[in-house]
N, C-alpha and C. Protein backbone atom coordinates (compact mmCIF):
# COMPACT_ATOMS: atom_id res chain seq x y z
N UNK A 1 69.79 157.80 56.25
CA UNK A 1 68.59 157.30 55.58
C UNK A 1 68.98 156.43 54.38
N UNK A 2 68.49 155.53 54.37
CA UNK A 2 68.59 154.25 52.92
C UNK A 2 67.62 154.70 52.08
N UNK A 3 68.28 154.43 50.94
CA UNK A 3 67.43 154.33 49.43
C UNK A 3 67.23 152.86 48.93
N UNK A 4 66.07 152.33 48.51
CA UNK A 4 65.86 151.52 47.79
C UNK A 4 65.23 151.68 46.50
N UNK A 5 66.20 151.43 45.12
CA UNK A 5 66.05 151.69 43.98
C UNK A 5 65.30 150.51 42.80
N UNK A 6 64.77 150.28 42.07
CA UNK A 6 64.83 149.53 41.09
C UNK A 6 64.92 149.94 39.95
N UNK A 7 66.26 149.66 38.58
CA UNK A 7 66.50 149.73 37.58
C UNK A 7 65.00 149.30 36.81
N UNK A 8 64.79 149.52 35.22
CA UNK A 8 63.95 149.77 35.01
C UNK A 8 63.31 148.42 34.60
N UNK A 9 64.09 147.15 33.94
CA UNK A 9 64.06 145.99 33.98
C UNK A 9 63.47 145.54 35.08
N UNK A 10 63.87 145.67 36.04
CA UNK A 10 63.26 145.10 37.20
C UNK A 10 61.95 145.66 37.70
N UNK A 11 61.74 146.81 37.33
CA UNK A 11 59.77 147.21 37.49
C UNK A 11 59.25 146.95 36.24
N UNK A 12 59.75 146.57 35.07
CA UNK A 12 58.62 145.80 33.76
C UNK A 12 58.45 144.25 34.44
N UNK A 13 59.93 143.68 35.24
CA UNK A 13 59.48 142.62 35.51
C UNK A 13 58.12 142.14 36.33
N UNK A 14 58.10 143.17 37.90
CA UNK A 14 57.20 143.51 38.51
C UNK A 14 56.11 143.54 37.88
N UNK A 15 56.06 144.36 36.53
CA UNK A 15 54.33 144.92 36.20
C UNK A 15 54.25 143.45 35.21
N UNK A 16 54.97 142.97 34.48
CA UNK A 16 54.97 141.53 33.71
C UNK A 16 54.60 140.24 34.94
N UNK A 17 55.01 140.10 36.14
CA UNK A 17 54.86 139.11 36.86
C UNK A 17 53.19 139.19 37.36
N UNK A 18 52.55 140.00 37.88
CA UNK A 18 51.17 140.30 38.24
C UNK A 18 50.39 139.57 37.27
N UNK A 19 50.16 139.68 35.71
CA UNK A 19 49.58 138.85 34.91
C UNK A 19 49.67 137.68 34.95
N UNK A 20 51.61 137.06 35.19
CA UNK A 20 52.05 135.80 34.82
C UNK A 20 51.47 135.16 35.82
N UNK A 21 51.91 135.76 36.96
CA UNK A 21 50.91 135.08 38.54
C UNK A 21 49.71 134.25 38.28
N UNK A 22 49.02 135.51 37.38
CA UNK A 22 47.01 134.95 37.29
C UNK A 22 46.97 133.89 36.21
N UNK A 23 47.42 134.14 35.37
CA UNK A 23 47.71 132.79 34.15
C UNK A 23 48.34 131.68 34.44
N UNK A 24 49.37 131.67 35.18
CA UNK A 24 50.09 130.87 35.33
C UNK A 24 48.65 129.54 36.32
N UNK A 25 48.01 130.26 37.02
CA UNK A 25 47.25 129.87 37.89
C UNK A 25 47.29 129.72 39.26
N UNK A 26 48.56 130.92 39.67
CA UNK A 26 49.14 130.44 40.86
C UNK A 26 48.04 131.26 41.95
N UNK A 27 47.48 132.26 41.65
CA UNK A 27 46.49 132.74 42.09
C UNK A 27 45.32 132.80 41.19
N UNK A 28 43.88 132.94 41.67
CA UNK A 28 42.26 132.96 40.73
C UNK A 28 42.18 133.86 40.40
N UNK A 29 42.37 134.85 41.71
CA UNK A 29 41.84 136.64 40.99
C UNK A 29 43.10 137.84 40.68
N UNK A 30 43.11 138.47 39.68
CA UNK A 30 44.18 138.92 39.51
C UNK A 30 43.99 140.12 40.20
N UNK A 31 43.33 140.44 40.84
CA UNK A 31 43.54 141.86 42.34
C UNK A 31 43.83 140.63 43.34
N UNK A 32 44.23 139.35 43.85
CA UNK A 32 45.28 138.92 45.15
C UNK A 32 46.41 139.21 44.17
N UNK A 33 46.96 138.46 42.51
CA UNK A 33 47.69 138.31 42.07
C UNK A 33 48.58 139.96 42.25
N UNK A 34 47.76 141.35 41.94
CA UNK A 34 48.36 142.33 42.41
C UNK A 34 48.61 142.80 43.90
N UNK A 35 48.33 142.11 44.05
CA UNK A 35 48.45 142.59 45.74
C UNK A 35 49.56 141.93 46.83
N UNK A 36 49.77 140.27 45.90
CA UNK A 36 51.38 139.85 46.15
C UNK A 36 52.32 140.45 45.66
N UNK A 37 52.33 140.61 44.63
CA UNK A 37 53.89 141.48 43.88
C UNK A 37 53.63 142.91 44.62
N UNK A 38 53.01 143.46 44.81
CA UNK A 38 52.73 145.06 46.06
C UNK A 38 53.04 144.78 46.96
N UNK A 39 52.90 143.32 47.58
CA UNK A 39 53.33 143.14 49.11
C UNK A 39 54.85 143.22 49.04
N UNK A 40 55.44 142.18 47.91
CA UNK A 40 56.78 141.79 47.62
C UNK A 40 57.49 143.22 47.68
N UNK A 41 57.05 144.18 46.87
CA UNK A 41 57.55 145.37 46.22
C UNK A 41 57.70 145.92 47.89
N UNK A 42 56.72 146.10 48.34
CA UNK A 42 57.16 146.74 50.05
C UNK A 42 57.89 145.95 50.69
N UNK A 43 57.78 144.88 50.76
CA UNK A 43 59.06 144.43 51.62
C UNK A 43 60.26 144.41 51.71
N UNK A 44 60.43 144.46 50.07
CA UNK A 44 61.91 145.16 49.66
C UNK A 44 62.21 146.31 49.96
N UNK A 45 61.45 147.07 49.28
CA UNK A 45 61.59 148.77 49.57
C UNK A 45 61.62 149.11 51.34
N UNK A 46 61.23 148.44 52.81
CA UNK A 46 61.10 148.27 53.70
C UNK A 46 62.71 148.02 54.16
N UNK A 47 62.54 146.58 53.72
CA UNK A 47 63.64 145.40 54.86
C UNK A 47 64.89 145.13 53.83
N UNK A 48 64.69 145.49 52.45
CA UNK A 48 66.18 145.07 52.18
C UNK A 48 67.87 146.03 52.45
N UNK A 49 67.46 146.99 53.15
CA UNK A 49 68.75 147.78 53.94
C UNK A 49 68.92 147.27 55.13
N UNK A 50 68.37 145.98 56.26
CA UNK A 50 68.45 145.35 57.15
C UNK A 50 68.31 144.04 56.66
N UNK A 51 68.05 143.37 55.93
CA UNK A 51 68.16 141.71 55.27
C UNK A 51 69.35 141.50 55.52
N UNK A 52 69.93 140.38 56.06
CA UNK A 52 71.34 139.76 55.91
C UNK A 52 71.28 139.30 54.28
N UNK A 53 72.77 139.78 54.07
CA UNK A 53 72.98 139.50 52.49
C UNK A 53 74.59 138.74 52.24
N UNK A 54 74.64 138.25 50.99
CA UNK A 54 75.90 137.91 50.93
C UNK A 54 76.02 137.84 49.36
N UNK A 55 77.30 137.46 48.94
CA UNK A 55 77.67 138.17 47.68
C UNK A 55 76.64 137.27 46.77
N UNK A 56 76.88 137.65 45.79
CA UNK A 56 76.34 137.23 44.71
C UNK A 56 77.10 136.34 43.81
N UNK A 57 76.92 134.88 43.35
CA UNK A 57 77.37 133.84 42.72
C UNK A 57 77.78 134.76 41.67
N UNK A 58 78.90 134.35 40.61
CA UNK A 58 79.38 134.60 40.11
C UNK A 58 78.16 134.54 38.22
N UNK A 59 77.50 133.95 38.72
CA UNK A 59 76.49 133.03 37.40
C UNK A 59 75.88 134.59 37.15
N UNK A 60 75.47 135.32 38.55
CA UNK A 60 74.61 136.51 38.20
C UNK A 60 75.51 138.08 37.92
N UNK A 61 76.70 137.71 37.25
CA UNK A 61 77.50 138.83 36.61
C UNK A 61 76.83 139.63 35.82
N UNK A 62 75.96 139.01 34.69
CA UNK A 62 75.24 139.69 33.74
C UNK A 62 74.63 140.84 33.97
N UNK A 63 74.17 140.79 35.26
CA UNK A 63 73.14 141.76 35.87
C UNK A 63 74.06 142.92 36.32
N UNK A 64 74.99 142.94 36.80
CA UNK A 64 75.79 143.72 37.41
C UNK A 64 77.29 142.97 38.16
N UNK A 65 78.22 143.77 38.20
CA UNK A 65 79.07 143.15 38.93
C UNK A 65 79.34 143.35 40.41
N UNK A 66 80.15 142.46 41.26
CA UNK A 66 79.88 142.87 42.79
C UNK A 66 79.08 143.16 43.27
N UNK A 67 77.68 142.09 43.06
CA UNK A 67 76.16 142.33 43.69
C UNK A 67 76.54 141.27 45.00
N UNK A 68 75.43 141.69 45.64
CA UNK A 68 74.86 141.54 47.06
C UNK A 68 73.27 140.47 46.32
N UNK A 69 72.79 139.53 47.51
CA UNK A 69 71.64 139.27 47.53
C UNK A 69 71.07 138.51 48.61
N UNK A 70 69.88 138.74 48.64
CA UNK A 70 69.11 138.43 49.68
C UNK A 70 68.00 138.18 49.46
N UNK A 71 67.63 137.30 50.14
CA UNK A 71 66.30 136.73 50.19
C UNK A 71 64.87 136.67 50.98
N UNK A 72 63.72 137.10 50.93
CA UNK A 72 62.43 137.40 51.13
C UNK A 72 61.58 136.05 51.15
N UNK A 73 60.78 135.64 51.76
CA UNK A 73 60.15 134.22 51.89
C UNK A 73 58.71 134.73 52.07
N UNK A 74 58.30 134.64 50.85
CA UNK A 74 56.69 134.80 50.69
C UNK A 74 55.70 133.95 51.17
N UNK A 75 56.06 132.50 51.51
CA UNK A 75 55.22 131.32 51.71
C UNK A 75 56.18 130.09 52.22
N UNK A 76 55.63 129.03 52.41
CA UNK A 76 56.58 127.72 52.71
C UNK A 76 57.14 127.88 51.25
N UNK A 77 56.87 127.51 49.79
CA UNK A 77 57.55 126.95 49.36
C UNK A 77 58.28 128.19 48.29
N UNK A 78 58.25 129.56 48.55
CA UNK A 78 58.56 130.21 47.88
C UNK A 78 59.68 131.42 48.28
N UNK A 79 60.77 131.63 48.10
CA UNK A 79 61.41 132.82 48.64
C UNK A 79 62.28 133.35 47.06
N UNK A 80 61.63 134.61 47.58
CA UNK A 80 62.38 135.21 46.07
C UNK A 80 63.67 136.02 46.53
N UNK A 81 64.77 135.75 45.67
CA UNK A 81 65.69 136.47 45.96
C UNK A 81 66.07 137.84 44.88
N UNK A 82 66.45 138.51 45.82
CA UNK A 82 66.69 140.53 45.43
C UNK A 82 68.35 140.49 45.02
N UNK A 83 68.86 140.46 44.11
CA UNK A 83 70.50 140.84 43.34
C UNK A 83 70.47 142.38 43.70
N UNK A 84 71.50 143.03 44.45
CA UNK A 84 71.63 144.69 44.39
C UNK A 84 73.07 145.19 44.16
N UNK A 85 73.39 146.19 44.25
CA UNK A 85 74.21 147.13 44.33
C UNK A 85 74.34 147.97 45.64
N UNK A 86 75.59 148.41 46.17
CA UNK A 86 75.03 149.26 47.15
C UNK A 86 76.47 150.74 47.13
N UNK A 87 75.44 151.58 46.86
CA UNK A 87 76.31 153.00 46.49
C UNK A 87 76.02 154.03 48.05
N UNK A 88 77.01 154.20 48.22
CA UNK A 88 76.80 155.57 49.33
C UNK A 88 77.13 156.56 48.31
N UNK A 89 75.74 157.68 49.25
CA UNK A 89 76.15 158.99 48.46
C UNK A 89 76.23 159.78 49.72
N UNK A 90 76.90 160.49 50.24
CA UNK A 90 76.93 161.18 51.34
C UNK A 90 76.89 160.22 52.53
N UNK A 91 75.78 160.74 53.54
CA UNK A 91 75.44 160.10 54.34
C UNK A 91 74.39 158.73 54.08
N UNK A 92 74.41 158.51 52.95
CA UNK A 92 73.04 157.79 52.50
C UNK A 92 73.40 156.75 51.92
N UNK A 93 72.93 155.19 51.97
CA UNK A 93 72.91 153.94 51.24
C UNK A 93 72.16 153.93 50.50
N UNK A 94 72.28 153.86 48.98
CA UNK A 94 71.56 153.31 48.29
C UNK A 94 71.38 152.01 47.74
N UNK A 95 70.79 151.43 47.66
CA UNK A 95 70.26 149.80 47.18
C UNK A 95 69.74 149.73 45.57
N UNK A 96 70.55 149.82 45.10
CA UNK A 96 70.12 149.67 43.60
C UNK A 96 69.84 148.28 42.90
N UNK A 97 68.36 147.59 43.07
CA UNK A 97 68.20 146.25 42.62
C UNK A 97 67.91 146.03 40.91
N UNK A 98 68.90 144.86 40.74
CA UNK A 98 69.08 144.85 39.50
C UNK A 98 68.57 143.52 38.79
N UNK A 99 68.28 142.45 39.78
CA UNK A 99 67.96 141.51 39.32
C UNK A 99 66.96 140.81 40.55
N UNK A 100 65.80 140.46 39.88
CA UNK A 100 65.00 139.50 40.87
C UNK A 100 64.70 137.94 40.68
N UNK A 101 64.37 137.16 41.24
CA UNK A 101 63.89 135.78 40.95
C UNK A 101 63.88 135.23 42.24
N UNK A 102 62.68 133.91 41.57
CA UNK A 102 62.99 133.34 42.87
C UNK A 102 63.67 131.86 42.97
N UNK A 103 63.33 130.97 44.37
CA UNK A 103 63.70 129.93 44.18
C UNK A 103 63.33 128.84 43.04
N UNK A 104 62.58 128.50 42.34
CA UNK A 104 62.22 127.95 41.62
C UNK A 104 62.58 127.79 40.13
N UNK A 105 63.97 129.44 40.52
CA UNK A 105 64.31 129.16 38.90
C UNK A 105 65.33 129.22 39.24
N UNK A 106 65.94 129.94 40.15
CA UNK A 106 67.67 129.66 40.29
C UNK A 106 68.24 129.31 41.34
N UNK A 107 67.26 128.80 41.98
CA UNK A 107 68.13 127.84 42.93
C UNK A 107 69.10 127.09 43.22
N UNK A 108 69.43 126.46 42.05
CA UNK A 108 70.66 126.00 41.84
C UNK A 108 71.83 126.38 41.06
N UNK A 109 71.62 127.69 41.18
CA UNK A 109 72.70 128.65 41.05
C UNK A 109 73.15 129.36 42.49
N UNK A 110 72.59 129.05 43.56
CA UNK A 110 73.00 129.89 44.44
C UNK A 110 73.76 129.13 45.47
C-alpha cells in the first residue's frame, strides 16, 4: 500500500491557492475555485505512486534533496508539477510532497 503525504508548507499552500485562484480571476466563484485545488489534491493523493517521474533539477534543492517530480495537467494550458520524496517503511511507499507549482512559474527551470 502507498502513502501520499504533504509537509505542512505545502497544505498552507493548498488552503492559500483557493483564494489566489478567485482574485487572481482565474475562476468567478470561489466554490469552482475550491473545488479545483480538491480535484488537484485527489489526483495527487490518487495517481502520484503511478505518475512517471524523474529527478528533480537541481534549482529545486531548497525544498529537499534527491526529489522526484511529476506532473498533473489540469487543462490545455496548465500542468502543475508535484517535487516528492520517496521513503519505504516496511512494505509501504511513502510519497512525501514537498514542493508544488506549476508551469507558469517554473517552467524554465525544468
Amino acid at each position: 500500500m502507498n502513502q501520499v503525504l504533504f509537509i505542512p508548507e505545502v497544505r498552507k499552500y493548498f488552503e492559500n491557492l483557493v483564494p489566489l485562484l478567485y482574485e487572481k480571476g482565474y475562476f468567478s466563484y470561489l466554490d469552482i475555485s475550491q473545488k479545483y485545488v480538491k480535484e488537484l489534491i485527489d489526483d495527487i493523493l490518487k495517481n502520484l505512486p503511478v505518475k512517471q517521474h524523474k529527478p528533480a533539477p537541481t534549482h529545486f534543492d531548497t525544498y529537499g534533496k534527491n526529489m522526484e517530480y511529476a506532473g498533473f495537467k489540469k487543462n490545455k494550458n496548465t500542468i502543475w508539477y508535484v517535487f516528492f520524496t520517496t521513503y519505504k517503511e516496511n512494505s509501504k511507499e511513502i510519497y512525501l510532497v514537498r514542493y508544488i507549482a506549476n508551469n507558469h512559474v517554473i517552467a524554465q527551470y525544468l
